[in-house]
C-alpha atoms as a PDB file:
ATOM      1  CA  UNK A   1      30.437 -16.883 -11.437  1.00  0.00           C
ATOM      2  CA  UNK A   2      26.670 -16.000 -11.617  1.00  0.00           C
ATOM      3  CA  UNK A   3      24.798 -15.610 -14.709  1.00  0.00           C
ATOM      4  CA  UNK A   4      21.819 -13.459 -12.926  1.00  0.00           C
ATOM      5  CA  UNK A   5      22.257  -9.673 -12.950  1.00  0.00           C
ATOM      6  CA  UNK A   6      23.762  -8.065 -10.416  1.00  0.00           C
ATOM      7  CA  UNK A   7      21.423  -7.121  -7.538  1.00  0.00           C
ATOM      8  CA  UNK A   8      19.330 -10.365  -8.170  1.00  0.00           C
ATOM      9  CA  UNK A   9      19.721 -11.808  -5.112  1.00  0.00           C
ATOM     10  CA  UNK A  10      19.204  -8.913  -2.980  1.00  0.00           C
ATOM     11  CA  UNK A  11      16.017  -8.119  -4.680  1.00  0.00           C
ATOM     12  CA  UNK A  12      14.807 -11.955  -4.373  1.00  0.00           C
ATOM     13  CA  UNK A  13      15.925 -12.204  -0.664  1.00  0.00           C
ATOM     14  CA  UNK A  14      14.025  -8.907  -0.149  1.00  0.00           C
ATOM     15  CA  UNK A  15      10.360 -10.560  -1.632  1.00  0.00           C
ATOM     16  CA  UNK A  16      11.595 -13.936   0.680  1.00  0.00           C
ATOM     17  CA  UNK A  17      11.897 -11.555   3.437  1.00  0.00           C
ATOM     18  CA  UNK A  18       8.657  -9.945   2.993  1.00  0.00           C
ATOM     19  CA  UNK A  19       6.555 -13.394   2.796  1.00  0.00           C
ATOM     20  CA  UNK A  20       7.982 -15.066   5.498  1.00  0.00           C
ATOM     21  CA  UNK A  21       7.228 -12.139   8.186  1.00  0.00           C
ATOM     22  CA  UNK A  22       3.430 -11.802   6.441  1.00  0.00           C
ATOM     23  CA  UNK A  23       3.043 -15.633   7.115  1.00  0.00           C
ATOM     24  CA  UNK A  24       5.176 -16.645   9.797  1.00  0.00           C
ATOM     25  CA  UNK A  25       4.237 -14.869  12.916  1.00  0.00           C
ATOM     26  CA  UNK A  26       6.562 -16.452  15.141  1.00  0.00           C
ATOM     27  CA  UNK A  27       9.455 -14.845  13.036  1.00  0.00           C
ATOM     28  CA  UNK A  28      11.395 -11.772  13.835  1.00  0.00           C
ATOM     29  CA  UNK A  29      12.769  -9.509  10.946  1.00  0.00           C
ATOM     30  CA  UNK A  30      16.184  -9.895  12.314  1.00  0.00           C
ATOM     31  CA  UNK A  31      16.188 -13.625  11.782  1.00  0.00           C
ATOM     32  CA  UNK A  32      14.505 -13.243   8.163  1.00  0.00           C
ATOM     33  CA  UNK A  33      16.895 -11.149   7.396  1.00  0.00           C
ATOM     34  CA  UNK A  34      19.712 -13.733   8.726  1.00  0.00           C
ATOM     35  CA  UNK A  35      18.378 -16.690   7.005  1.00  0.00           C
ATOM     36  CA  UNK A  36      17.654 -14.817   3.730  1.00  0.00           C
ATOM     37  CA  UNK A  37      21.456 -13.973   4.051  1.00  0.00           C
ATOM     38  CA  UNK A  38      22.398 -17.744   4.278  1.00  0.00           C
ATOM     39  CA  UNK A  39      19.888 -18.513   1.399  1.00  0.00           C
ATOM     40  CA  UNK A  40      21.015 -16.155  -1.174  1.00  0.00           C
ATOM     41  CA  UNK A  41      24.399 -15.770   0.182  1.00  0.00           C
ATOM     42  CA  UNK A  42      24.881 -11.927   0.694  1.00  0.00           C
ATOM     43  CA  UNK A  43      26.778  -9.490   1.762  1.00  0.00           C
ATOM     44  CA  UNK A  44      26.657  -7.769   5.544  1.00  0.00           C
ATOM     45  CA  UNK A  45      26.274  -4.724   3.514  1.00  0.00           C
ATOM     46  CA  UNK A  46      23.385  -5.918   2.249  1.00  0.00           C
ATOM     47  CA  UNK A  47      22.020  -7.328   5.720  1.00  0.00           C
ATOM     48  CA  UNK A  48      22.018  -3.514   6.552  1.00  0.00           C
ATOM     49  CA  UNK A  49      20.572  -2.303   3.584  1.00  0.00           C
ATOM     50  CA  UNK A  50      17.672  -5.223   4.633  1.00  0.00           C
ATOM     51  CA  UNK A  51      16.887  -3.974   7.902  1.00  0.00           C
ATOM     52  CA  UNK A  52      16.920  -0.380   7.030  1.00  0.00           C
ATOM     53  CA  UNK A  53      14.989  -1.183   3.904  1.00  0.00           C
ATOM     54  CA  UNK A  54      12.023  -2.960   6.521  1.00  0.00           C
ATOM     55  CA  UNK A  55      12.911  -0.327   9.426  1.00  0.00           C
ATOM     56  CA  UNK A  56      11.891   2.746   7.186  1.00  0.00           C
ATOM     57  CA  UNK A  57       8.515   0.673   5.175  1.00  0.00           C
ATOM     58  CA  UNK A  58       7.830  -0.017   8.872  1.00  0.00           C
ATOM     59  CA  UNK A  59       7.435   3.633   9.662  1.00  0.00           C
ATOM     60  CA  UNK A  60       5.657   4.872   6.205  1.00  0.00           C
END
């Protein structure tokens, strides 16, 4: 049982995501997204939600 809120995770594997591809070049937002869901232990539901989340800020 977790005592952080619901959606925690997701939102702090979302910021992880978003520093390691602005300071490791040699990184690919699929793997990011892969070892962010390993870190924070998610959900492949939220996997998707990652790479549409970075998919659609890539194209606005």
């Amino acid at each position: 049982m977790s005592i952080q809120p619901e959606g925690e995770d997701l939102r702090k594997a979302t910021r992880w995501i978003s520093d390691k591809l602005q300071y490791e070049s040699n990184v690919t937002l699929s793997k990011a997204i892969e070892q962010a869901c390993v870190k924070f232990d998610l959900a492949p539901k939220d996997a998707e939600f990652m790479m549409r989340f970075f998919s659609e800020k890539d194209k606005g």
